[in-house]
Structures are given as C-alpha cells and as structure tokens.
Protein backbone atom coordinates (compact mmCIF):
# COMPACT_ATOMS: atom_id res chain seq x y z
CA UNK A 1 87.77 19.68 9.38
CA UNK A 2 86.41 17.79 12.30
CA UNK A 3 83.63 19.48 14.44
CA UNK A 4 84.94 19.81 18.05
CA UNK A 5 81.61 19.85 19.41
CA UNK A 6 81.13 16.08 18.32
CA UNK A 7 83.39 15.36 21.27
CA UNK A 8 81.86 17.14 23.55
CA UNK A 9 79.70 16.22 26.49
CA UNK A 10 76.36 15.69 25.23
CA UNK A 11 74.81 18.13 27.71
CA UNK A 12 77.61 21.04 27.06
CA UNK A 13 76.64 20.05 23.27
CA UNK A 14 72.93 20.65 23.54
CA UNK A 15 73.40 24.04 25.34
CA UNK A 16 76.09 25.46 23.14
CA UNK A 17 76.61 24.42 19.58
CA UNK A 18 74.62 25.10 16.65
CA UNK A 19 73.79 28.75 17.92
CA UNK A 20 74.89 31.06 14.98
CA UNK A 21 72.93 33.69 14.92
CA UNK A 22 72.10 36.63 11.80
CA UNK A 23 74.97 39.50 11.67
CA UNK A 24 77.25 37.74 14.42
CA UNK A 25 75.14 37.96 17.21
CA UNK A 26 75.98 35.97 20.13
CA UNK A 27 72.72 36.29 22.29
CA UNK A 28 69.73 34.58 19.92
CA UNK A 29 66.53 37.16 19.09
CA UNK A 30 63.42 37.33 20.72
CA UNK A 31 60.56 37.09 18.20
CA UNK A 32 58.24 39.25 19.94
CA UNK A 33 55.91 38.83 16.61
CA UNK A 34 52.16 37.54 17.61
CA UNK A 35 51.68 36.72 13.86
CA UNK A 36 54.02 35.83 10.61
CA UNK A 37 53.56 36.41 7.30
CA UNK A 38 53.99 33.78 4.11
CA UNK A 39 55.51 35.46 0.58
CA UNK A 40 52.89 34.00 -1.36
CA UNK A 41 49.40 32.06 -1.45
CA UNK A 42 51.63 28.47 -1.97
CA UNK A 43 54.05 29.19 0.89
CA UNK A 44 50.59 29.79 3.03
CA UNK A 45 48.55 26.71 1.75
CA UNK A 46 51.68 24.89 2.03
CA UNK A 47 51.96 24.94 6.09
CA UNK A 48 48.22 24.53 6.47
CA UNK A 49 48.63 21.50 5.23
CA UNK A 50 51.44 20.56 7.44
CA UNK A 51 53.95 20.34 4.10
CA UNK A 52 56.58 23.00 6.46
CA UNK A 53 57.11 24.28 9.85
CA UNK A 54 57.31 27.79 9.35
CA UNK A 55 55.48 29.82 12.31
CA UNK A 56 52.11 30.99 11.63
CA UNK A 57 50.79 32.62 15.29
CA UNK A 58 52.65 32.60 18.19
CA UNK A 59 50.02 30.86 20.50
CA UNK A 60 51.24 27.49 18.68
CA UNK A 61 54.81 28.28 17.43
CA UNK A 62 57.26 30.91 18.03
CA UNK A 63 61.24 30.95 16.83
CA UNK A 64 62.44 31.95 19.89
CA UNK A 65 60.85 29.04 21.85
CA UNK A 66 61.43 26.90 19.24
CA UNK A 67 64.92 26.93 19.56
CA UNK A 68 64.90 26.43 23.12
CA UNK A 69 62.55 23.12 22.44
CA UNK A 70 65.20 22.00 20.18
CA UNK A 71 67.69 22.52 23.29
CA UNK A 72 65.74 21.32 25.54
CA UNK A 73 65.29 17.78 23.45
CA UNK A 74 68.92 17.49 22.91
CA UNK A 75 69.52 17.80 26.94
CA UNK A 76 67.03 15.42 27.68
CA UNK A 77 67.89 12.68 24.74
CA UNK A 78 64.35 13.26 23.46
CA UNK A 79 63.19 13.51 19.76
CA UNK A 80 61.09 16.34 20.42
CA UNK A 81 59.85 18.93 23.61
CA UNK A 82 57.52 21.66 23.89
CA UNK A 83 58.03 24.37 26.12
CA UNK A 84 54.46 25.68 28.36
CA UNK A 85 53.69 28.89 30.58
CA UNK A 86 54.73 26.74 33.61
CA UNK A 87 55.56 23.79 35.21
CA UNK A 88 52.05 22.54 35.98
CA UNK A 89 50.55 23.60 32.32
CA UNK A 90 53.21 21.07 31.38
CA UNK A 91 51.63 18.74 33.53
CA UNK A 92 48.23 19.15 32.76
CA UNK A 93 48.74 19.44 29.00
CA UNK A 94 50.45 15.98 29.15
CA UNK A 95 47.92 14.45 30.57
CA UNK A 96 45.25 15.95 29.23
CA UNK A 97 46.49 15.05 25.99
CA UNK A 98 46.75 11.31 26.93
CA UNK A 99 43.38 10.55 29.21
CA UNK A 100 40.38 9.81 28.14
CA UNK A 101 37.00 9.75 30.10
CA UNK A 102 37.14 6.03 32.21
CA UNK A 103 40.97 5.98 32.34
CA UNK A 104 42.71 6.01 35.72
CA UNK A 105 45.97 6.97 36.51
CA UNK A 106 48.26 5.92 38.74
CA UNK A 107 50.75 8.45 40.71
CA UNK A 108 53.09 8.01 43.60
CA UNK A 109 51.96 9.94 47.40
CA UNK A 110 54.70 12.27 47.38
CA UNK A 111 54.79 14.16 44.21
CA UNK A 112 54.25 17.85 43.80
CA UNK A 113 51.39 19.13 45.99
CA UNK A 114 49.49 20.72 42.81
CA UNK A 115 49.71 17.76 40.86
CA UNK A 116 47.79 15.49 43.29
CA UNK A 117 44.91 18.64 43.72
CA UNK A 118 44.83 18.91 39.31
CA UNK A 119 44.20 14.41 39.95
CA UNK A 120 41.72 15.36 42.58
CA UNK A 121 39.78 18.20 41.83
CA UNK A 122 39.58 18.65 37.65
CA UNK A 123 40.40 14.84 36.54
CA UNK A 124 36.98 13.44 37.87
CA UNK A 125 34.99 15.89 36.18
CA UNK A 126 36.11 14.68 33.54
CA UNK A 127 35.62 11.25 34.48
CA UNK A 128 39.17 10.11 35.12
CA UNK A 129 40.32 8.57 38.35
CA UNK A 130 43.21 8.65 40.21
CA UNK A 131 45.17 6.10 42.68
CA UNK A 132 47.91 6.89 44.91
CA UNK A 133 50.61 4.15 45.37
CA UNK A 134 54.39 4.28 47.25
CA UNK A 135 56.48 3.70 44.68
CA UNK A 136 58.80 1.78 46.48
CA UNK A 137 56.51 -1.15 47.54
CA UNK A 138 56.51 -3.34 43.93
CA UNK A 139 53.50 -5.70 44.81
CA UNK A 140 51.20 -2.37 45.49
CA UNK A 141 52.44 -0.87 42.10
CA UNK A 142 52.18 -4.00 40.04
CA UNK A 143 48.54 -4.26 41.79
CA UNK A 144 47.74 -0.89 40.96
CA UNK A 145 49.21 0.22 37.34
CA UNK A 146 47.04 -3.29 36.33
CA UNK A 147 44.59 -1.45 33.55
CA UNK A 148 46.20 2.72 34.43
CA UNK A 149 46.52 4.70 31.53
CA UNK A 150 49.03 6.69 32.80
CA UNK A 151 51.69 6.38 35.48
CA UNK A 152 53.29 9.85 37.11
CA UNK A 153 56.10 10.11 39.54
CA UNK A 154 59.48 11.73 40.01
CA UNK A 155 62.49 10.68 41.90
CA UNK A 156 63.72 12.08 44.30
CA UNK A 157 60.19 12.76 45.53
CA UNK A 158 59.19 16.19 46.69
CA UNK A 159 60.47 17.46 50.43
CA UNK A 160 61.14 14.23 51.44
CA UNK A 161 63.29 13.11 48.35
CA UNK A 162 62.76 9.38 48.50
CA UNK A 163 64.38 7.95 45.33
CA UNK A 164 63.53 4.55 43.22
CA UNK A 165 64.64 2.86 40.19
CA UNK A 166 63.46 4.33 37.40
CA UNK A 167 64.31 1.61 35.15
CA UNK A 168 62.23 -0.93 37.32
CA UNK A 169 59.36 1.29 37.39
CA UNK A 170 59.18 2.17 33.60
CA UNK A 171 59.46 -1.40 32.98
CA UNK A 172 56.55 -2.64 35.03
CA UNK A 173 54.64 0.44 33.70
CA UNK A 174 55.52 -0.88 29.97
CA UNK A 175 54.78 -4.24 30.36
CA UNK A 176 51.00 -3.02 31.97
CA UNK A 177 50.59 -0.85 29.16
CA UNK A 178 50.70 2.34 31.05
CA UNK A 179 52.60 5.94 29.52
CA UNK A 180 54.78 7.21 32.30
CA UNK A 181 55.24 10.88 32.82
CA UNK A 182 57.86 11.77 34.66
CA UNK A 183 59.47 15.22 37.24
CA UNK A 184 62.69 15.45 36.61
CA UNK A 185 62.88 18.74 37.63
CA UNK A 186 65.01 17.91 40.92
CA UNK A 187 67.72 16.48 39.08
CA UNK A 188 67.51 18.97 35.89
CA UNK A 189 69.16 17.24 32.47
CA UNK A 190 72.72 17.49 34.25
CA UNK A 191 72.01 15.18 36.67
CA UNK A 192 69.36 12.35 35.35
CA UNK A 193 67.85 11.81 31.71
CA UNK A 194 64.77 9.72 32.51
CA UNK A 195 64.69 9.21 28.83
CA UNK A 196 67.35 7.30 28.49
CA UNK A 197 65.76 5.02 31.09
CA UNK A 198 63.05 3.99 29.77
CA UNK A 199 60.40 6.54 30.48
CA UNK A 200 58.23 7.94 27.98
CA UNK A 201 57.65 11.51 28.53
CA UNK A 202 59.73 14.06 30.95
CA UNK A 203 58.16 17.38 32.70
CA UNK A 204 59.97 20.11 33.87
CA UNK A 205 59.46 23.43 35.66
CA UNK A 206 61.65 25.40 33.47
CA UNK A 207 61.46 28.02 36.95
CA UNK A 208 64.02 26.15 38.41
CA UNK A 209 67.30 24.60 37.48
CA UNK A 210 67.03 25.53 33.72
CA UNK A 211 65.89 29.42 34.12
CA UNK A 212 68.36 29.67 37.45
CA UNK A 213 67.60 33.59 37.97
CA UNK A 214 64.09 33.21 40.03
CA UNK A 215 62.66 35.55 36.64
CA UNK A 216 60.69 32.94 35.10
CA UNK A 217 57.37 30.88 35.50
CA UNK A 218 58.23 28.39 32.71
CA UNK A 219 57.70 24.74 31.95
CA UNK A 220 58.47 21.82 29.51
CA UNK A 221 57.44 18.10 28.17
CA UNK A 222 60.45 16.33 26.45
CA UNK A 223 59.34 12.97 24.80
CA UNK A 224 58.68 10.69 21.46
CA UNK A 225 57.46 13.11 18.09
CA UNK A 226 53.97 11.42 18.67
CA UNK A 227 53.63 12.15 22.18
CA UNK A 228 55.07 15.59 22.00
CA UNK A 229 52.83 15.87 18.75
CA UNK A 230 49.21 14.71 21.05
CA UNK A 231 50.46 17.22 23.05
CA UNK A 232 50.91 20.22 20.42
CA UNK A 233 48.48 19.66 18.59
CA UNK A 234 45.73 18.22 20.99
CA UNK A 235 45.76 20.62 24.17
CA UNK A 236 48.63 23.35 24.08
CA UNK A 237 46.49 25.34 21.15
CA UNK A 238 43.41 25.33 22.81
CA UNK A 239 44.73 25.76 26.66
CA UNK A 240 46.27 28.20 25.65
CA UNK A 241 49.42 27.61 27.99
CA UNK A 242 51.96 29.21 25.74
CA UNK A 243 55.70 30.13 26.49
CA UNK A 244 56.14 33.75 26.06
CA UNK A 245 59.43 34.66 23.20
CA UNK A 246 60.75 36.33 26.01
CA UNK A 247 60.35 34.19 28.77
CA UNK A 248 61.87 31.34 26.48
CA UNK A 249 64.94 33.75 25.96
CA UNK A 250 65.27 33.87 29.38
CA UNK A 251 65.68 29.97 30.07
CA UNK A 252 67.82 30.23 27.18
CA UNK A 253 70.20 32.69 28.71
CA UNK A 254 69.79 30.53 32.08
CA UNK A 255 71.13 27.18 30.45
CA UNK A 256 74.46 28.50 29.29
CA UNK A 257 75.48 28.64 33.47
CA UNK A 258 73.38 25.13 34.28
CA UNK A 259 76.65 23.05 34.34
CA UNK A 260 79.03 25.25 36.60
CA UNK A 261 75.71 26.46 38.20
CA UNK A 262 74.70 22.54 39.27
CA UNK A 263 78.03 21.65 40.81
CA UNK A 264 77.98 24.90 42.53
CA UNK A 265 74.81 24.28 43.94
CA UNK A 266 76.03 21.33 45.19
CA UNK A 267 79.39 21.45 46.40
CA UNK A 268 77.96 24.00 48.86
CA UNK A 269 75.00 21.55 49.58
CA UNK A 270 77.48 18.81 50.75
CA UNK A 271 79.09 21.05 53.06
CA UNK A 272 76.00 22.42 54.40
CA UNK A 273 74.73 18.66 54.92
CA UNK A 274 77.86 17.43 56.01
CA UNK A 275 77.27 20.01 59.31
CA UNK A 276 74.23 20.15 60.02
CA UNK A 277 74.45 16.26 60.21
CA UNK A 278 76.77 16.74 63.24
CA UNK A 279 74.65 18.91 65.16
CA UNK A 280 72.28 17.39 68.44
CA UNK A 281 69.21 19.74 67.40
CA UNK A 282 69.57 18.13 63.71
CA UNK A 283 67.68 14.66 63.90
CA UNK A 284 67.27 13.86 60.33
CA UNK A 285 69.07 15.50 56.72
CA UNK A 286 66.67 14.23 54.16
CA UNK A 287 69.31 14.06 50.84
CA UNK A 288 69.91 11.72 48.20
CA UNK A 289 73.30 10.68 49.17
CA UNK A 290 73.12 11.29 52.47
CA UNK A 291 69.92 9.88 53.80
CA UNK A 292 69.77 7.22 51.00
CA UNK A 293 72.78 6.08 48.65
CA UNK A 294 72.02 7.84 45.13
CA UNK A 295 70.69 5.37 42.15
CA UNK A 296 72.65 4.60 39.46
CA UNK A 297 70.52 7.24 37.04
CA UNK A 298 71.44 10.00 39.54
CA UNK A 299 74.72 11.32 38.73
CA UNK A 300 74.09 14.14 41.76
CA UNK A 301 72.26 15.39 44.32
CA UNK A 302 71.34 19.13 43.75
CA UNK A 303 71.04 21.61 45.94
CA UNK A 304 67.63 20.60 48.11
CA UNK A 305 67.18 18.51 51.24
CA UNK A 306 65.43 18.58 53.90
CA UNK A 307 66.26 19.28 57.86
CA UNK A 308 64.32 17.67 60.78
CA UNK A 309 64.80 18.84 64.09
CA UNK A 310 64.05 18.10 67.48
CA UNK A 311 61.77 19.84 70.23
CA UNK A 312 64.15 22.29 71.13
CA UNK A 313 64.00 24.20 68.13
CA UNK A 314 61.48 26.27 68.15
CA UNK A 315 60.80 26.54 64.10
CA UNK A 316 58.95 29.94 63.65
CA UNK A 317 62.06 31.52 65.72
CA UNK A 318 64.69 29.25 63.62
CA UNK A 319 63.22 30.73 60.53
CA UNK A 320 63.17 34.73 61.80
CA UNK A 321 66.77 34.14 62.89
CA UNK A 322 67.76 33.44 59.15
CA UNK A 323 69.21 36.54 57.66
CA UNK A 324 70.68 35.51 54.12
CA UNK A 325 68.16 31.82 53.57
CA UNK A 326 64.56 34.00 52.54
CA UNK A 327 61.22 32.30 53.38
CA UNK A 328 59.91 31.25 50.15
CA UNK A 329 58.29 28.72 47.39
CA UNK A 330 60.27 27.49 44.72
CA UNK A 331 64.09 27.08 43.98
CA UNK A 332 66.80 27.16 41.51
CA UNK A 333 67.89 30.23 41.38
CA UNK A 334 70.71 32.03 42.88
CA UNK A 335 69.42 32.71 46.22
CA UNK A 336 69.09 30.56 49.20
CA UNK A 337 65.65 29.53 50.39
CA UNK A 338 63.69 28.37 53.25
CA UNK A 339 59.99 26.39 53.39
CA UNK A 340 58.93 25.76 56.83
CA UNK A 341 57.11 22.28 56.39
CA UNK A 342 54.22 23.45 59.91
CA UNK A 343 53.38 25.63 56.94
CA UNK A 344 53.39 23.42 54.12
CA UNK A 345 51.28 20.15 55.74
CA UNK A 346 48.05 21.36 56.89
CA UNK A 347 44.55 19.11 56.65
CA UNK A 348 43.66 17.96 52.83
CA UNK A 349 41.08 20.39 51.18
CA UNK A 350 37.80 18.90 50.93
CA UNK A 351 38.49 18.08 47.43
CA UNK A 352 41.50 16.56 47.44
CA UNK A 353 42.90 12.77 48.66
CA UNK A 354 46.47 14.29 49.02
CA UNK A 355 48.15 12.93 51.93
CA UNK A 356 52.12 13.79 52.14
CA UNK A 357 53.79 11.01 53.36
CA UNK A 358 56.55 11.04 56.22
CA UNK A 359 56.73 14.68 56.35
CA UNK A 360 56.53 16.27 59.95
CA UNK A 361 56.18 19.79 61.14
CA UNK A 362 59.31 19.87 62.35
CA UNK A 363 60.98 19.58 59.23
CA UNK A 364 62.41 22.61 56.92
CA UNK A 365 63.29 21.90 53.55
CA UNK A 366 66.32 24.09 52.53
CA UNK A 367 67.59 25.20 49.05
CA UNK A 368 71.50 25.81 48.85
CA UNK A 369 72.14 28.67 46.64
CA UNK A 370 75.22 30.68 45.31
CA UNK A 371 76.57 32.92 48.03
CA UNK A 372 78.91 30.24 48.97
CA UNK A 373 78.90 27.56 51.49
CA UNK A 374 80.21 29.03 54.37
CA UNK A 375 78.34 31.40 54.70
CA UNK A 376 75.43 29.58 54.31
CA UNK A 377 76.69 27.19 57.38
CA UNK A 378 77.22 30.45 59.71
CA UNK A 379 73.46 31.47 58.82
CA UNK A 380 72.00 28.59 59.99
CA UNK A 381 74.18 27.94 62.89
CA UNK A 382 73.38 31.06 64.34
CA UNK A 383 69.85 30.83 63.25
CA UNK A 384 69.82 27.16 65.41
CA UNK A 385 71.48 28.19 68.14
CA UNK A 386 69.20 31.55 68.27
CA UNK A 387 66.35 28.87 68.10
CA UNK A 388 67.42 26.71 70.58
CA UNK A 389 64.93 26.59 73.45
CA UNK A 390 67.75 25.72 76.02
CA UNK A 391 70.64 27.46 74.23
C-alpha cells in the first residue's frame, strides 16, 4: 500500500501525518507530568547515560513538546528544534549557547527591538560585543562579519520589512566562519525555510503565525542535531526557559489552520494594500511585494506592512477612529492590529546602541487579520478620512 502522505506537500506533511494517538484520539495529550518514572534501576541508568530519550523532568523534556519539536523540524527542513517559553528565550538561548567571552557578533539595524537591547545591555557583561551593519550594503558586511562569531538577521526586517538574499548572506557568513541565526518568524515555515538556504539555525516566536490564536507566549530554534544539541544541553536546562505541555499543545492545535490561515491572511492583505496605495493621505505601503519585488526564498508576503502618511493625518486621531484594527504589540492571530510607530521610536535607552533605521513617526504598521478584507478597508477608510486634518 503506498502512503498518501509521501505525496504530499512537505509542509501539509509535517503538520498532519504521523499523529496517531492511544485509543483513537484525534487531539494529541498534554503531559502535564513535572517528573517520569523508569520500570527499573537499568531503564534509569540507561538514560543517564544518554543510551535513550525517554523523559526524565519536564524542565528538559516533555512528550507533549516533544512532538511539536519533531513538527516543528519537519516544517522547517531541520534535523532537530527545540521549543522555549518565548520568542526571545529562543534568542538568547541560541546565542548564549554559541558565544564565548571576546566573540563579537554581527546583526543587521533593523531587527527586533529586544534583540538589539539583549546585544546591548547583557552581551557585554559578559564580554561579547556587538556591531550593527545594513544588510544590504555587501562591502560593510564583508568588512564587518571579518572575525564575528555569530551573524543575526531576518528578512523582511521588522516594521520596515526590507528584504535581502538570504543565500548571499549565509554564504559570505560561511565563508568568514560566522553561525547565522536567523527570524523567520515574518514569513512562518509556509512562506520561507531559511534552512534550505543555507542558514544554520532558525528562531521563531511560536506567538505568532504558528500559535495563530493570540493565547500563547511561545518560541523555537530549528537547526543541525549539534547546534540544537549546544543549545539543549548547554543553556535551556539551566535558563530555565521551558515550553509549558500545555502551551506546546496549543501551537500544536494552531498549526493544523497555518496553511488556509497564511493565504487568508494575505489575500486580505493585498486588498488592503492594493487601496490604501491609491489614497493621497497614503505616501508610502511598506510590503514585500509591493514596496520591493519579493526574493526568490519568499513564496509570500504575510499579513504585515507598514503605512506612512502625510501631515494631514493626524495619527493619535487615525488610531481612535479605528473600531475593529485594536492598538496592540504582536501579531498572528486572528484579530487585526494596529502599532502606532510616534509610539514605537522614541530616544535609545542609555544602554542600548539601537537605532531603527528609516522608520518615521508618521508611519503605522498594520496586521491584516481574519474578519475579512472588506471590512478591514471600510475601517480604515473611515478611520483616514475621520483623521484627515482638512477632510
């Protein structure tokens, strides 16, 4: 008998197949468990010394969790993941598990916000440095990643969403002997597999595409068994930045909807673009695909981008006028958000070198949700046209 789900997509395959469950269930357990037991003295001594892979405390493995790693390896073309307590433990475990005191790293200007402050604030304590490059300028990266450790970026970049070739930039990073680390949570496994690519290790926050329901603070490192393995077994226990059995149950539950969930997300996104691109208050849609043409590794452009607008928008009233977009962090899920950038860019702390590039206060950055595209278009019509200083 031939298995159908060898001719499936390899996505649809990694989500779906190889899910039987005890008595017929259809939903997987939650092991809830802190600790497991072993039948017999052997069976203990036996995974102490590594001989089996049988959970022992759920601060380091879990079954739950462990079957979403396995997923979550299989979407991303990885040999192995590990799934954290959020998006930036994933980022912080991974390199924490690959620095050393008088390495530097090397990440690009517009990256997530709380990645640069972890660089500038905890890094040189312990005696790692940190230089900021744009990605897209090849003589400053080649100049820089010279002697890095590590190289982190993502593409499309945050608020902005600047894209760059992957390939290229793995490639230099190889041939300078630097371990890139790479977001991919804009693009999410349905869109882009770094992996394949050439990268070395993949982050996610697990919050967005991959949980979908705005219910979890989750996050993930897909990569190589060694990597994944300095990771495991060199930072996550002592961190402590588990995944909770029932958080992991919930990402589970939240990947069986990514694919229709994706394309929904951005079928209404193109419309959306598509007219507030027409408007004479609308200066700028920031979108791969629209503001820039998509790179080859991009097979879509999500449901983010970003909105400039002129003077006569007044942006505090433009965001009260908004009745089914909320005002919040984050995205992925269902709902429709809102980030007013005069919010987001405000002077660097103290501490921290972080300097976003080419984003203005009048910018918004916009995530396009589920309740369906018009709708979404009337919302922030009216919410321009309330807005409007001379309308």
């Amino acid at each position: 008998m031939s298995n159908v789900f060898s001719d499936l997509d390899p996505a649809i395959r990694a989500i779906f197949a190889d899910e039987r469950q005890p008595h017929g269930a259809i939903a997987p357990p939650i092991a809830t468990s802190s600790t497991f037991a072993f039948a017999t003295h052997a069976d203990l001594a036996a995974r102490y010394r590594g001989e089996t892979s049988a959970p022992i405390y759920s601060r380091t493995e879990n079954p739950t969790v462990r079957l979403l790693e396995e997923k979550l390896a299989l979407l991303e073309g990885g040999e192995d993941a590990i799934a954290l307590g959020s998006g930036m433990a994933a980022i912080t475990s991974a390199v924490l598990a690959l620095v050393r005191s008088g390495d530097r790293i090397v990440a690009i200007r517009n990256s997530y916000s709380d990645a640069h402050r972890f660089f500038d604030l905890m890094l040189p304590r312990l005696g790692v440095q940190t230089s900021y490059v744009d990605a897209n300028d090849p003589l400053a990266l080649q100049a820089a990643i010279r002697g890095a450790r590590l190289f982190y970026f993502e593409s499309p970049s945050s608020y902005v969403f600047d894209c760059v070739d992957i390939e290229y930039l793995a490639r230099i990073a190889r041939i300078a002997g630097a371990i890139t680390l790479f977001d991919n949570s804009f693009a999410s496994p349905m869109r882009q597999n770094p992996l394949l690519h050439g990268i070395d290790l993949v982050v996610h926050s697990m919050s967005k595409y991959l949980s979908g329901h705005s219910d979890v603070v989750a996050g993930c490192v897909v990569g190589s068994h060694a990597l994944i393995g300095a990771i495991r077994t060199g930072v996550s226990p002592f961190l402590g930045s588990k995944l909770s059995a029932f958080e992991a149950w919930l990402v589970l539950r939240g990947l069986r909807t990514l694919p229709i969930r994706i394309e929904a997300h951005e079928r209404s996104a193109a419309v959306v673009a598509a007219a507030l691109a027409e408007l004479p208050q609308v200066t700028r849609v920031l979108r791969p695909g629209v503001s820039a043409p998509l790179p080859h590794t991009l097979r879509g452009a999500g449901g983010l981008m970003t909105v400039e607008f002129d003077e006569t928008v007044d942006i505090p009233t433009f965001c009260d006028a908004l009745q089914v977009f909320r005002l919040a962090v984050s995205w992925g899920g269902f709902e429709s958000l809102a980030l007013p950038a005069d919010i987001v860019v405000r002077p660097p702390e103290p501490y921290s070198r972080h300097q976003p590039q080419g984003i203005t206060k009048r910018m918004v950055r916009l995530f396009i949700g589920l309740e369906g595209a018009e709708v979404l278009r009337a919302d922030l019509l009216n919410a321009i046209t309330t807005a409007t200083k001379d309308g």
